[in-house]
Protein backbone atom coordinates (compact mmCIF):
# COMPACT_ATOMS: atom_id res chain seq x y z
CA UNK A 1 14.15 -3.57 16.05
CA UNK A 2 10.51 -2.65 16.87
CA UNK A 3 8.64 -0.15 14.63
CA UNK A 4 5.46 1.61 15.29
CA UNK A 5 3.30 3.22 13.01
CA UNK A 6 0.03 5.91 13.38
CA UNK A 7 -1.91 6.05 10.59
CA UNK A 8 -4.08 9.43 10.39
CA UNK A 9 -6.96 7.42 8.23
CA UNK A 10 -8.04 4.04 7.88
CA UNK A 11 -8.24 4.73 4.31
CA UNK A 12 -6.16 2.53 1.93
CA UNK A 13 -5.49 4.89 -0.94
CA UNK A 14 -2.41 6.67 -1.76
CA UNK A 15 -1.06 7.55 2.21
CA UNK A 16 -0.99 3.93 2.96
CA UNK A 17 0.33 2.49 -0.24
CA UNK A 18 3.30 5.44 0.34
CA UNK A 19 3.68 4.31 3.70
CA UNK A 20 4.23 0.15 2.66
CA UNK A 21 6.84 1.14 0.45
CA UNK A 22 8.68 2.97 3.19
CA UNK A 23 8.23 0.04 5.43
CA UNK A 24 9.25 -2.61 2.87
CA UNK A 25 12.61 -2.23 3.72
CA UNK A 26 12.26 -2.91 7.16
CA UNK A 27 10.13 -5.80 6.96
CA UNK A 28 12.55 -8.47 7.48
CA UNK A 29 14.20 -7.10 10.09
CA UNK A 30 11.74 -5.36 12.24
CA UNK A 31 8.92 -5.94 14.46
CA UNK A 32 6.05 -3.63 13.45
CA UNK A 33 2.74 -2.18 15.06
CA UNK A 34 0.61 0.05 13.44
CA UNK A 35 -2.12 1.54 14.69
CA UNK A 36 -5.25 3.23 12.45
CA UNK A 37 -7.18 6.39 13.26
CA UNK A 38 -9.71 7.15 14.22
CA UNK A 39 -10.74 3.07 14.67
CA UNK A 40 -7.76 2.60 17.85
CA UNK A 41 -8.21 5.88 19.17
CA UNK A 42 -11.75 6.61 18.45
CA UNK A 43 -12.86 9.57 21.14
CA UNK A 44 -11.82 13.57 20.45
CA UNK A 45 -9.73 14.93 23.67
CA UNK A 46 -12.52 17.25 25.24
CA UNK A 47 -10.05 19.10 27.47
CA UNK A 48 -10.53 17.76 31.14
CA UNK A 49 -6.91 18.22 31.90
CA UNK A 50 -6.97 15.58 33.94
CA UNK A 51 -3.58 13.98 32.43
CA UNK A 52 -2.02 16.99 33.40
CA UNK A 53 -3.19 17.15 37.05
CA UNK A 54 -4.35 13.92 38.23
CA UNK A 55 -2.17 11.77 36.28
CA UNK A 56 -2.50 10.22 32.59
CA UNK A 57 -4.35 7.09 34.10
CA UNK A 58 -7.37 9.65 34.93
CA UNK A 59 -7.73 10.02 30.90
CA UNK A 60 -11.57 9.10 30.12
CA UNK A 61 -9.66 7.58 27.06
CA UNK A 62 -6.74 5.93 28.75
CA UNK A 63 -7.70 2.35 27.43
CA UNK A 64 -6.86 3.49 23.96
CA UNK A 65 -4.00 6.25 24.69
CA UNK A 66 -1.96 3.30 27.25
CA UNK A 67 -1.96 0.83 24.54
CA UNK A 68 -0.74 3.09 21.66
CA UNK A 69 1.59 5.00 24.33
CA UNK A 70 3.69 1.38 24.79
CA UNK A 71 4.31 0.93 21.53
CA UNK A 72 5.90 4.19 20.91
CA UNK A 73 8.03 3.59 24.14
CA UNK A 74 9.09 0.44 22.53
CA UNK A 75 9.53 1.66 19.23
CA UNK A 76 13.10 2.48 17.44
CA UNK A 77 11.37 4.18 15.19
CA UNK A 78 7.83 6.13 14.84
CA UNK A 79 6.27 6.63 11.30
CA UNK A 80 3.27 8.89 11.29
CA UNK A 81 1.20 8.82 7.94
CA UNK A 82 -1.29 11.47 7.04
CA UNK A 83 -2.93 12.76 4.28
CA UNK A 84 -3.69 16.40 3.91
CA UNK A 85 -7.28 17.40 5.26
CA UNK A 86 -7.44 21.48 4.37
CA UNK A 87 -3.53 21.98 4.57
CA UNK A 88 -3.48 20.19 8.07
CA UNK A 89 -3.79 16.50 9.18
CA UNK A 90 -6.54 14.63 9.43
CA UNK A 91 -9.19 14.88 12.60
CA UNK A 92 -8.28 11.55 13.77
CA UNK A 93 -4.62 12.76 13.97
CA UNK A 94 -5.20 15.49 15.29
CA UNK A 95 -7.32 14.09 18.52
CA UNK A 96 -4.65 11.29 18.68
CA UNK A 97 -2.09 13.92 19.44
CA UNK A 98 -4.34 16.38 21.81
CA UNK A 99 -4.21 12.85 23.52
CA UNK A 100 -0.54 13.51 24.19
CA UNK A 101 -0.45 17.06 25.44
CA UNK A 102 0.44 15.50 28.86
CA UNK A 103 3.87 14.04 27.60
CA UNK A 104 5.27 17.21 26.16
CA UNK A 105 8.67 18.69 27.09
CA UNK A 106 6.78 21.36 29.81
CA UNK A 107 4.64 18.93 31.78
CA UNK A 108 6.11 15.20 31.47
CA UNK A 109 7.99 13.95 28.89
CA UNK A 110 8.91 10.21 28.90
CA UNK A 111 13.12 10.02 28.65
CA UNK A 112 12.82 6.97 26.15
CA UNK A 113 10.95 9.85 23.53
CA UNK A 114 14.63 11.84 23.01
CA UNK A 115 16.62 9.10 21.82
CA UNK A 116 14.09 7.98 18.95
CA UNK A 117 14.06 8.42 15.61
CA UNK A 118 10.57 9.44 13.86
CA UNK A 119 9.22 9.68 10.07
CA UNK A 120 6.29 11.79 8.94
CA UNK A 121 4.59 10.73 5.38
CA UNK A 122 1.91 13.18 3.87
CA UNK A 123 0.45 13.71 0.43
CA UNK A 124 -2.30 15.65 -0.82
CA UNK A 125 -4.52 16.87 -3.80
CA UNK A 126 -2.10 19.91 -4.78
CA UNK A 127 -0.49 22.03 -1.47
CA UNK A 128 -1.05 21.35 1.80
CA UNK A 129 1.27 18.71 2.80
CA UNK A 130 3.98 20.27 3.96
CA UNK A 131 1.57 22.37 6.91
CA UNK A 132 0.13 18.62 7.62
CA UNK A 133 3.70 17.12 8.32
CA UNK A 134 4.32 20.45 10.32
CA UNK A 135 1.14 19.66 12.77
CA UNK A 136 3.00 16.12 13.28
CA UNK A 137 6.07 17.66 13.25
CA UNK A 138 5.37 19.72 16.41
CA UNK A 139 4.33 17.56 18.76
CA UNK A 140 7.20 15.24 18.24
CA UNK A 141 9.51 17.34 18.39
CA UNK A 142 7.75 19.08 21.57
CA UNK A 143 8.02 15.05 22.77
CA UNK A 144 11.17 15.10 22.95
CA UNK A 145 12.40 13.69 19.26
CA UNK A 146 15.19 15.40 17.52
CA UNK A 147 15.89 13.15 14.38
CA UNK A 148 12.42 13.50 12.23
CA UNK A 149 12.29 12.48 8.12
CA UNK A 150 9.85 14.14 6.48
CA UNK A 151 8.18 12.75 2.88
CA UNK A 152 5.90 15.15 1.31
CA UNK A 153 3.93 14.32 -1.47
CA UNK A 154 1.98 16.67 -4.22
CA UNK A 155 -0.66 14.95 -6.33
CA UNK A 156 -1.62 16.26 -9.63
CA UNK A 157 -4.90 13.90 -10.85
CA UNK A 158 -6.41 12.05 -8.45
CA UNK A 159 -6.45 10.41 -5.03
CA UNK A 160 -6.18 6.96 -5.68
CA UNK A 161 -3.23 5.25 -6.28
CA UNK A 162 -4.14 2.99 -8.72
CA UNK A 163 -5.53 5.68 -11.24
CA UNK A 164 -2.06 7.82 -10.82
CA UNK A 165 -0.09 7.33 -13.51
CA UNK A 166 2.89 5.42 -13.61
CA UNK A 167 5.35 8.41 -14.04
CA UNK A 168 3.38 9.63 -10.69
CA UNK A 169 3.47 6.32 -9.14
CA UNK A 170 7.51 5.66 -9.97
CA UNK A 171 8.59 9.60 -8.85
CA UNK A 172 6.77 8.89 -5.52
CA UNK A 173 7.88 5.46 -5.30
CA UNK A 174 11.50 6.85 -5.47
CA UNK A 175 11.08 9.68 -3.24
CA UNK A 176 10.25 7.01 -0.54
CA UNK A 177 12.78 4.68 -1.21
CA UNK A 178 15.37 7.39 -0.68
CA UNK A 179 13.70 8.21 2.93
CA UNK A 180 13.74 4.41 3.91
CA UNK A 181 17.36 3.76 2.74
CA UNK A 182 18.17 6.23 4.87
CA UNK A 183 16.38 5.33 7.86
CA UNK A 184 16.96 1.97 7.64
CA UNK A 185 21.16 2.33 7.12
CA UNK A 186 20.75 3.66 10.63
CA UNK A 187 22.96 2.39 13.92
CA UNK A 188 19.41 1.72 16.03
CA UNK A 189 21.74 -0.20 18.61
CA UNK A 190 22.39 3.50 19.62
CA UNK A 191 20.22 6.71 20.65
CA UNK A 192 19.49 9.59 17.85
CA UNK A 193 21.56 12.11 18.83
CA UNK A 194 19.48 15.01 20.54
CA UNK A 195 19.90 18.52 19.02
CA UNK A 196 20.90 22.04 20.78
CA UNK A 197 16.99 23.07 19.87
CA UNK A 198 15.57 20.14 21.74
CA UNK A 199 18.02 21.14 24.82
CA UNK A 200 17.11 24.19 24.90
CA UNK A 201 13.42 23.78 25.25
CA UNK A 202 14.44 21.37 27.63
CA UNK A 203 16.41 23.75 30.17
CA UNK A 204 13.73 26.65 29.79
CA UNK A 205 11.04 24.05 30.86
CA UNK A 206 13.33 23.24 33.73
CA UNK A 207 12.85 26.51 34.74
CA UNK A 208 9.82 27.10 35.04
CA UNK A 209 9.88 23.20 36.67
CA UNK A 210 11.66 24.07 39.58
CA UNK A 211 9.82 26.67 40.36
CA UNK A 212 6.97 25.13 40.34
CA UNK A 213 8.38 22.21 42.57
CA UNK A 214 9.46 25.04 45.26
CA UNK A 215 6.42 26.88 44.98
CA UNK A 216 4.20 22.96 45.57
CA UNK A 217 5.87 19.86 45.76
CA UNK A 218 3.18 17.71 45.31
CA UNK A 219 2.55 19.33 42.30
CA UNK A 220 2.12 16.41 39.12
CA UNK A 221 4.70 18.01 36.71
CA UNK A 222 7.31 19.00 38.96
CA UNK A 223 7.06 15.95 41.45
CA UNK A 224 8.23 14.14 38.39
CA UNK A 225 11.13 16.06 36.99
CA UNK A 226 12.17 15.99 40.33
CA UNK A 227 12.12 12.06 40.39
CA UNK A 228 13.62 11.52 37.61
CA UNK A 229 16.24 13.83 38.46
CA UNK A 230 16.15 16.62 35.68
CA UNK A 231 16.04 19.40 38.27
CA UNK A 232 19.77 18.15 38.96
CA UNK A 233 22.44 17.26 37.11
CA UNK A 234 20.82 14.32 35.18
CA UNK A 235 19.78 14.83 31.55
CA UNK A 236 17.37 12.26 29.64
CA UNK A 237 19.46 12.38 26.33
CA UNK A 238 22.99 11.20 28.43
CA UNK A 239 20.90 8.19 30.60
CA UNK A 240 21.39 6.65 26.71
CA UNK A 241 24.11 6.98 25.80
């Protein structure tokens, strides 16, 4: 089983001490990469476009976005840690996912991304961490993902872990543990099953795919729906089954 893991700070306060627990129960059993922002994905997206029309290979940051971009191919499962910057995710999150735009379900969307399973962690200093897990939220889901956990986490006190009280530290502690027995009771020898929302999007972007494709077949997006055979009859969710 291979695990990867986006961390939306370097910062090892209460996010990443969260996020270990979660992981503990895969550690024996999994391979695991994690990756810490903004240090592996250092450079804001400033909008070029050019993974949308020249390819994602033409990304002035396509050293960093390749390397990351494997791992979640590989992956069985994707946890995304953030804490909550003004009732969002952090900036480094943020730019890591601009980074993406290219592989969402209306340009081109890799067919590995809709039999995954994903997990978003967030906390923060009173509210905000449920808006921060919907900013992750979106773009996996717009990837392709249809089984996402969510852990949301509302601190009271302070921001580091150690000066939380226990009663904090335990209720959090078992709020986690209840996400990772779940996740990790899982069947990964087979796909996440791919909800009627995700399909959905899917056939309205299929649309407006093979139109474009008449209209310019050289054109990036449709050229490769058309290759891999979604303006047909073949679906990404049933290749694995």
């Amino acid at each position: 089983m291979n695990i990867a893991g986006i961390n939306g700070t370097e910062k090892l306060r209460v996010t990443y001490q969260l996020k270990e627990v979660f992981l503990a129960a895969f550690r024996e059993k999994a391979d695991i990469t994690e990756y810490y922002l903004p240090k592996d994905c250092p450079n804001f997206c400033n909008g070029c476009v050019n993974c949308m029309i020249k390819g994602e290979s033409a990304c002035k940051d396509a050293e960093y976005i390749g390397k990351i971009e494997k791992s979640l191919l590989k992956a069985d499962l994707i946890v995304m840690t953030s804490p909550a910057y003004v009732f969002h995710a952090t900036g480094g999150m943020k730019a890591f996912l601009d980074h993406f735009a290219w592989r969402w379900l209306p340009h081109r969307p890799a067919p590995e991304m809709f039999g995954k399973r994903a997990v978003i962690m967030t906390q923060c200093l009173g509210a905000g961490a449920k808006s921060a897990a919907k900013d992750i939220k979106h773009s996996l889901s717009w990837w392709g993902i249809s089984k996402i956990g969510i852990f949301t986490g509302a601190l009271t006190g302070d921001i580091v872990w150690e000066r939380l009280s226990e009663k904090k530290r335990a209720e959090l502690t078992r709020k986690v543990k209840r996400l990772s027995g779940k996740f990790a009771g899982m069947d990964y020898s087979k796909p996440a099953h791919t909800n009627l929302i995700t399909k959905a999007k899917f056939f309205v972007c299929r649309l407006m795919q093979r139109k474009l494709h008449k209209n310019d077949p050289e054109y990036l997006d449709g050229k490769y729906w058309a290759e891999q055979g979604w303006l047909g009859k073949t679906r990404p969710w049933k290749l694995r089954l």
